[in-house]
Protein backbone atom coordinates (compact mmCIF):
# COMPACT_ATOMS: atom_id res chain seq x y z
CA UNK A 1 10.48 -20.35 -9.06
CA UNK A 2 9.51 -16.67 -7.37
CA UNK A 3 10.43 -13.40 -9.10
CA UNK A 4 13.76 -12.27 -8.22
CA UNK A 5 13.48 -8.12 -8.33
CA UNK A 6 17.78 -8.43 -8.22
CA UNK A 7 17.61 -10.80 -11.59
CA UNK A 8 14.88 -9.31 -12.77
CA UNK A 9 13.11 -6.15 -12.45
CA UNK A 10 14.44 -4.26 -15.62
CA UNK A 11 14.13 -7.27 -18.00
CA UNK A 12 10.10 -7.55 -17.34
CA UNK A 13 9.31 -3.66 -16.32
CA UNK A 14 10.36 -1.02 -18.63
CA UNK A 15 11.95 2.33 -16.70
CA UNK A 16 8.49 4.35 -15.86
CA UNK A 17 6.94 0.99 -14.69
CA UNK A 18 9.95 0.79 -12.18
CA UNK A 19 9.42 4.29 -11.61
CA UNK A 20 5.88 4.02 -10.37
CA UNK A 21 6.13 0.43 -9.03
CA UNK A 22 8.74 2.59 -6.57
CA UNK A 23 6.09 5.40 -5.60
CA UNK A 24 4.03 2.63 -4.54
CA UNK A 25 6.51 0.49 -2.64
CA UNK A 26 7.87 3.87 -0.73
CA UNK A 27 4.23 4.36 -0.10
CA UNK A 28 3.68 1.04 1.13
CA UNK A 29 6.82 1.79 3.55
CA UNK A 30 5.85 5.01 4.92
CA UNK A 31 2.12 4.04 5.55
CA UNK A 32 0.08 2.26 7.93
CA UNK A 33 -3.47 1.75 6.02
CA UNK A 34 -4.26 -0.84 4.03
CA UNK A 35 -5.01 0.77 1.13
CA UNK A 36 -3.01 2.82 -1.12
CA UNK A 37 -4.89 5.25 -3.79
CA UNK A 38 -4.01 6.27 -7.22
CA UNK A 39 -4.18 9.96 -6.37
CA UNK A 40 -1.41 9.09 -3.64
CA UNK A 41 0.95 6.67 -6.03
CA UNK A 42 0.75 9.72 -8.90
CA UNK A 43 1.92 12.51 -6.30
CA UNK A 44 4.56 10.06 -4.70
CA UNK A 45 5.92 9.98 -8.83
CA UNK A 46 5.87 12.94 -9.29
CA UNK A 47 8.31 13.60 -6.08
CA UNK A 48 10.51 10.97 -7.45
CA UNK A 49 10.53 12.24 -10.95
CA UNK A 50 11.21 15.70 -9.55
CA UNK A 51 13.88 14.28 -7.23
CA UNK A 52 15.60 12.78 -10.00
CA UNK A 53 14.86 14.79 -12.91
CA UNK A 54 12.95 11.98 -14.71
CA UNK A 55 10.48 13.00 -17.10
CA UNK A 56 6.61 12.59 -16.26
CA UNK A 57 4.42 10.11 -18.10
CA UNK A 58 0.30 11.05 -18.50
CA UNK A 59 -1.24 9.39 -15.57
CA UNK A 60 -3.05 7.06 -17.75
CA UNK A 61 0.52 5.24 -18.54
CA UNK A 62 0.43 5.25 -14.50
CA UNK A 63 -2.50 3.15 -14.37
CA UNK A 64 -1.37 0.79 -16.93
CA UNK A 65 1.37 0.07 -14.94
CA UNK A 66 -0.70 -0.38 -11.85
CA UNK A 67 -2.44 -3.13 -13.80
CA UNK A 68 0.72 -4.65 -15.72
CA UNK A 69 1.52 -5.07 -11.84
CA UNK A 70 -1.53 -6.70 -11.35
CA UNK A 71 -1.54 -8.93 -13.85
CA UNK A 72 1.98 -9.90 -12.99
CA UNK A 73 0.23 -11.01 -9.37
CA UNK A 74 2.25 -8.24 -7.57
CA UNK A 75 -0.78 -6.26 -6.33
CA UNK A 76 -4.23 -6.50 -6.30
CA UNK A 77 -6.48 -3.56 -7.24
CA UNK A 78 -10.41 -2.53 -6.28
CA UNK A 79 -12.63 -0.26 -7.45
CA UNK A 80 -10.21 0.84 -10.37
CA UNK A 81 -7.60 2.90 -8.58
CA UNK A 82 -6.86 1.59 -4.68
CA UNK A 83 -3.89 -0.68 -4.39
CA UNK A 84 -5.63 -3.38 -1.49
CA UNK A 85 -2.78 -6.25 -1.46
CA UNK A 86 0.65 -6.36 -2.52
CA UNK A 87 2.14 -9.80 -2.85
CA UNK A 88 6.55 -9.53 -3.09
CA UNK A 89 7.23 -12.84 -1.66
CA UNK A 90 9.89 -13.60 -0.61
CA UNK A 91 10.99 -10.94 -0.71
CA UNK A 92 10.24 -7.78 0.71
CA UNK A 93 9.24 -4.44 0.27
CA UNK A 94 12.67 -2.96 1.22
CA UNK A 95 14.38 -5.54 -0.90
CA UNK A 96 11.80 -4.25 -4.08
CA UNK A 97 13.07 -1.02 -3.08
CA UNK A 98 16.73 -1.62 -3.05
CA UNK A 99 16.82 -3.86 -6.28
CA UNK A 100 14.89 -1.04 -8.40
CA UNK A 101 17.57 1.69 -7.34
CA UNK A 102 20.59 -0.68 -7.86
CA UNK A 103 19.43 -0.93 -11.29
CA UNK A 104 22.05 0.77 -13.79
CA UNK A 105 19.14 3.29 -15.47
CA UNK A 106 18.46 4.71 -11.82
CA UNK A 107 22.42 4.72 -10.43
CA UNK A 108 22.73 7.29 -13.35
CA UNK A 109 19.94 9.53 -12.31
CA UNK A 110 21.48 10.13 -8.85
């Protein structure tokens, strides 16, 4: 049975993994390459934490999300720090998207 992100999300991901796993996915959105670096996901969170007055993590707790994401089969990673495949079937990237902000910990923050 796939992941649902609906179901889901905020019983396997705790609320900076979601956090990050949605700088990536609004990166995924808003660019055309196929590769997506950790330089880019940090600076996308730290727009989102500023946007919602979240409070940062270090960046290493960013990578260990990247790879609890990995792990999890969501994304593959190269070379230590480039996102190269993300795998949300079925569902898709806007669905990811709309499923992390419907969750109750990020309906507060707006």
């Amino acid at each position: 049975m796939p992941f649902n992100p609906y179901e889901e999300i905020g019983s396997y991901f705790n609320f900076h993994q979601r956090v990050v796993i949605l700088a990536v996915l609004e990166l995924a959105k808003s660019q055309k390459k196929k590769t997506i670096d950790k330089s880019e996901i940090y600076k996308k969170y730290i727009e989102i934490c500023e946007k919602y007055n979240i409070d940062q993590v270090f960046k290493n707790n960013i990578l260990q999300a990247l790879k609890i994401f990995e792990v999890a089969g969501f994304i593959k990673i190269k070379d230590g720090a480039k996102i190269t495949k993300m795998n949300l079937e079925p569902y898709t990237v806007d669905d990811w998207i709309k499923a992390i902000c419907q969750d109750p910990e990020f309906r507060s923050l707006k």
